[in-house]
Protein backbone atom coordinates (compact mmCIF):
# COMPACT_ATOMS: atom_id res chain seq x y z
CA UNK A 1 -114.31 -107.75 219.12
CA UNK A 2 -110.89 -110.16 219.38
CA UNK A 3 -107.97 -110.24 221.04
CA UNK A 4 -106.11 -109.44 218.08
CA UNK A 5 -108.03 -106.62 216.89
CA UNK A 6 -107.83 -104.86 220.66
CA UNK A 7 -103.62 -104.33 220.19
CA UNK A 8 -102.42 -100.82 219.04
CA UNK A 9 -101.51 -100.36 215.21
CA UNK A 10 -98.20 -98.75 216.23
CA UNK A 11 -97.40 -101.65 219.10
CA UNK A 12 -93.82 -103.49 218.86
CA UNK A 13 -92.53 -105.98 219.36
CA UNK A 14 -89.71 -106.78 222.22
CA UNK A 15 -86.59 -108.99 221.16
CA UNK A 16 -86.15 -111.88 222.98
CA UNK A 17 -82.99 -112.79 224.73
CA UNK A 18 -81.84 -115.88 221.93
CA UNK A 19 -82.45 -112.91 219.67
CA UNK A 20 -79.90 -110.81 221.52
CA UNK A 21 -77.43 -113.07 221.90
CA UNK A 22 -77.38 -113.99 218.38
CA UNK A 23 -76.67 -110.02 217.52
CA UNK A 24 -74.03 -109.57 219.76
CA UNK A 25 -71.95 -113.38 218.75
CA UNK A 26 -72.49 -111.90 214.84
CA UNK A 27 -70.86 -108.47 216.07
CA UNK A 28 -68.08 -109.76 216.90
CA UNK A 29 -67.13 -112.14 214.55
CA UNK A 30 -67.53 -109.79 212.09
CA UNK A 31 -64.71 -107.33 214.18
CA UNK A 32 -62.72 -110.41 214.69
CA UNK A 33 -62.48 -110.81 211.38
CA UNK A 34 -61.14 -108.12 209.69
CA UNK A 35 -60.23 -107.49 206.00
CA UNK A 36 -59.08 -110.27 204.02
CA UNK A 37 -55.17 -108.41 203.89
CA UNK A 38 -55.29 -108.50 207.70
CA UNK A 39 -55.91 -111.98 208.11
CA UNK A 40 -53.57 -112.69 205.23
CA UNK A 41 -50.83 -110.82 207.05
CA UNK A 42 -51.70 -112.36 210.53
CA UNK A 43 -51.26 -116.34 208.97
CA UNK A 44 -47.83 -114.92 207.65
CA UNK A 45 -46.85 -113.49 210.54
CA UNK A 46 -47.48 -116.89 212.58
CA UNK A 47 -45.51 -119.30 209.94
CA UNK A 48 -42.91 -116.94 210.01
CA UNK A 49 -42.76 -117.33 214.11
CA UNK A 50 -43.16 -120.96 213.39
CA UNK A 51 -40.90 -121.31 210.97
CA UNK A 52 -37.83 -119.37 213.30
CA UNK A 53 -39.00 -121.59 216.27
CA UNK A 54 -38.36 -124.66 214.41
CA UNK A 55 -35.07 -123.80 212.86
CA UNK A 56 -33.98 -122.84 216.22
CA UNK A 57 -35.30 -126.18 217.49
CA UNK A 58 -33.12 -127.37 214.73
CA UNK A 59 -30.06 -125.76 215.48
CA UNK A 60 -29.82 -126.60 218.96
CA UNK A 61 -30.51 -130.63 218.19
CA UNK A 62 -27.15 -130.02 215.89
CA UNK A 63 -25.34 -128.59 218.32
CA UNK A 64 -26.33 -131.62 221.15
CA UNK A 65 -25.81 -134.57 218.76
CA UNK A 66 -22.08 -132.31 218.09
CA UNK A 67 -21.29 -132.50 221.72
CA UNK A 68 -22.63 -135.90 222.46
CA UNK A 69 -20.36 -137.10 219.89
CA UNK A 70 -17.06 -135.02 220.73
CA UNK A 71 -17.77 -136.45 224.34
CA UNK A 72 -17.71 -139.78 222.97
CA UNK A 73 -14.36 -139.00 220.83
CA UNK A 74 -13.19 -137.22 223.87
CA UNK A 75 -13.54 -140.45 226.31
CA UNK A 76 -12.50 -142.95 223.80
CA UNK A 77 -9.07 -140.67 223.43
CA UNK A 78 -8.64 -139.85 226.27
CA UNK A 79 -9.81 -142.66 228.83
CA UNK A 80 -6.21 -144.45 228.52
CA UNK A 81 -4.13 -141.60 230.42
CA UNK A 82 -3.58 -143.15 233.27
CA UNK A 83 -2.08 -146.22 232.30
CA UNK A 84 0.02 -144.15 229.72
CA UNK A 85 1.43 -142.80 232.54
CA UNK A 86 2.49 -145.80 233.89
CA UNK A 87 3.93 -146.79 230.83
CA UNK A 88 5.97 -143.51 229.84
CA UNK A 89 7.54 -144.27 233.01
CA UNK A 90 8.83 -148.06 231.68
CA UNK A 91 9.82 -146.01 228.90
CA UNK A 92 11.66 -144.17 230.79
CA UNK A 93 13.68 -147.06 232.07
CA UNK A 94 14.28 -148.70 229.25
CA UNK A 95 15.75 -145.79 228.22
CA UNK A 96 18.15 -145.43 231.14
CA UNK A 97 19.02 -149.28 231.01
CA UNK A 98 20.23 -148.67 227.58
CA UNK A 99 21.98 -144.77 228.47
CA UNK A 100 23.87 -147.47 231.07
CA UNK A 101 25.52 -149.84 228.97
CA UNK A 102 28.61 -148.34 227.42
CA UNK A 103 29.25 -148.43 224.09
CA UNK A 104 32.73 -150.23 224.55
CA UNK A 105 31.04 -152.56 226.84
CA UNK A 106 29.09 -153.83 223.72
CA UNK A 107 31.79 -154.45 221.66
CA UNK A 108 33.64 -156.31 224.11
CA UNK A 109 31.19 -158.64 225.87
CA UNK A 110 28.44 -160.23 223.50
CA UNK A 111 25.96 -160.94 226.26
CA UNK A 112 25.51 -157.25 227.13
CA UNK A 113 25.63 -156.86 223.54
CA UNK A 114 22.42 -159.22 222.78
CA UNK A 115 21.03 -157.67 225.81
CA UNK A 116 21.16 -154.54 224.63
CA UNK A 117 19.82 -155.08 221.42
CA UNK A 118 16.95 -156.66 223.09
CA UNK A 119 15.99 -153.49 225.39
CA UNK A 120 16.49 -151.53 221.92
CA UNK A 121 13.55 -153.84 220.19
CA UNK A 122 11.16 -153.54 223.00
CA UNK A 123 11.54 -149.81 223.26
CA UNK A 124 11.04 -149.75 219.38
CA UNK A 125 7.64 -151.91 220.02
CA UNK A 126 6.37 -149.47 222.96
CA UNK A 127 6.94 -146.04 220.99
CA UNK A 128 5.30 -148.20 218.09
CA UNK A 129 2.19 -148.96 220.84
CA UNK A 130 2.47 -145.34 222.00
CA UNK A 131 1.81 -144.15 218.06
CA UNK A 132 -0.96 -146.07 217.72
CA UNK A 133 -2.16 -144.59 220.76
CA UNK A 134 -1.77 -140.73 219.69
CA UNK A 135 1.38 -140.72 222.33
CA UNK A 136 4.35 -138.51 221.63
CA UNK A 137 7.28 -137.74 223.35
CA UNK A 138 8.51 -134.23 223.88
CA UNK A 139 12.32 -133.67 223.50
CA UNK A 140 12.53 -130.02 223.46
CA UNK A 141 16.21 -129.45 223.55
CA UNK A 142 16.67 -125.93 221.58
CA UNK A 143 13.36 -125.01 221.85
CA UNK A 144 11.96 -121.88 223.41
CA UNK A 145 10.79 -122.95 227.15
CA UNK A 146 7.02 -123.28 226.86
CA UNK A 147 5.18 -123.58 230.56
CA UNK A 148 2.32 -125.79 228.83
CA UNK A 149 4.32 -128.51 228.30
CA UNK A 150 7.73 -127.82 229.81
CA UNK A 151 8.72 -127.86 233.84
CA UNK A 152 12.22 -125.57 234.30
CA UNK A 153 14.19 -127.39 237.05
CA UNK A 154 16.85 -124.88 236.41
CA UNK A 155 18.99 -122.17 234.98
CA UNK A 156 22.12 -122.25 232.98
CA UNK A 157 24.13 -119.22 232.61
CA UNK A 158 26.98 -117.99 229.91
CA UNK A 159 25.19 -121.19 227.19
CA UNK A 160 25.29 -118.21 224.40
CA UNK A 161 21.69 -119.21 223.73
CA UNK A 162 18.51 -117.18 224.03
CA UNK A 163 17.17 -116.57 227.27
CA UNK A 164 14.61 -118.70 228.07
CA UNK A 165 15.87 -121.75 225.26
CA UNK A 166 15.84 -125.09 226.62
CA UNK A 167 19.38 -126.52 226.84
CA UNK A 168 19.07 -129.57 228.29
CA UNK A 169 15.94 -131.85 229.22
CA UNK A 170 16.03 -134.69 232.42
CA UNK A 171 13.17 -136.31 231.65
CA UNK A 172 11.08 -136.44 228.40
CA UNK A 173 7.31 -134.96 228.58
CA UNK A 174 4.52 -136.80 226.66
CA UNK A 175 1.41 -135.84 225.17
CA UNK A 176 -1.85 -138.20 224.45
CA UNK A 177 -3.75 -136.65 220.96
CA UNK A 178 -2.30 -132.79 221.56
CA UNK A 179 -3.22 -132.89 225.40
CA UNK A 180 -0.66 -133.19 228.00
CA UNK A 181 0.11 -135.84 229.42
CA UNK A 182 3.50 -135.65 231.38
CA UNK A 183 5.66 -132.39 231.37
CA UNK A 184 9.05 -132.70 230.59
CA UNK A 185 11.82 -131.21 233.20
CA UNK A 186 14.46 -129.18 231.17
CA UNK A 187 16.80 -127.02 232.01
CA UNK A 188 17.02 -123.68 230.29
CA UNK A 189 19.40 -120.71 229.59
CA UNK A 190 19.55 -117.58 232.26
CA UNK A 191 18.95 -114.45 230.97
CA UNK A 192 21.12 -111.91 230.68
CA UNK A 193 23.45 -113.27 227.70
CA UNK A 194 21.47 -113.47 224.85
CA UNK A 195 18.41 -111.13 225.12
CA UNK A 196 17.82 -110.87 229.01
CA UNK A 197 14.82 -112.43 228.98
CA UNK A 198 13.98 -113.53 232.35
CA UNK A 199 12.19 -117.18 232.77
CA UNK A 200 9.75 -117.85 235.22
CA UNK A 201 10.73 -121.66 236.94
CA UNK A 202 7.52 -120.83 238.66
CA UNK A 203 5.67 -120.93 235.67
């Protein structure tokens, strides 16, 4: 009798491990995968976090390329303060050399007359050069005292003016594009006559 003819009718037989394996990777594709609806929803769900991450990505390379290019306004504006300090202060004397020469004294002696006249054209060219520049000069006289861009170097009492107005102003302040640049010394009214406002010279 053969070999084959020896084995049991009922005998099985035993999977093999490649067998197994292939079972088992099947299984869980097949959980992995899910309904169509659930994978439909899942690819939404991940443009949708895709699509948020870029426009933030977006957003924030708008908001760099804004700053880089107010820094760049900012130091082209701005990097000439220091020698418009210098030259508020030749304002300044220019002013005074004219404030010096009385008006009598022009009318009587034609050399301080022409000299005059030529201080007067220069200062015309500098406040010319200073609003190019985005310079302006603060004369405040009248105004309410304002400690951003005014310096009280002191109180005047009995003016009949509000408390805290400026009444009179030593020295001119300047600004460069809105920002200060030099405050301007004034001298402002007491309180107690107008509204008793007290003024902080600290300020």
């Amino acid at each position: 009798m053969s070999e084959e003819q020896n084995k049991p009718a009922d005998a099985t037989v035993e999977p093999t491990e490649a067998t197994a394996e292939t079972a088992n990777t099947a299984a869980a594709n097949g959980a992995d995968a899910g309904s169509p609806e659930d994978r439909v929803a899942k690819l939404e769900a991940e443009v949708a976090s895709l699509k948020d991450q870029l426009l933030r990505a977006m957003a924030e390379t708008e908001n760099t390329r804004r700053r880089a290019q107010r820094d760049r306004e900012d130091a082209s504006k701005f990097a000439v303060s220091s020698f418009a300090k210098e030259l508020v202060s030749v304002a300044d004397n220019l002013r005074r050399a004219l404030e010096a020469v009385p008006a009598e004294g022009r009318e009587k002696d034609e050399m301080l007359k022409s000299l005059a006249v030529g201080v007067e054209a220069t200062e015309r060219q500098l406040f010319a050069a200073f609003d190019r520049a985005g310079i302006k000069k603060l004369d405040p006289t009248g105004e309410p005292f304002d400690p951003n861009f005014h310096q009280v170097m002191f109180e005047i009492e009995n003016t009949g003016k509000a408390a805290g107005t400026v009444i009179q102003v030593l020295q001119p302040g300047y600004t460069i594009h809105g920002r200060l640049l030099r405050e301007a010394m004034v001298g402002v009214a007491k309180g107690g006559d107008a509204g008793g406002q007290h003024v902080d010279t600290k300020a």
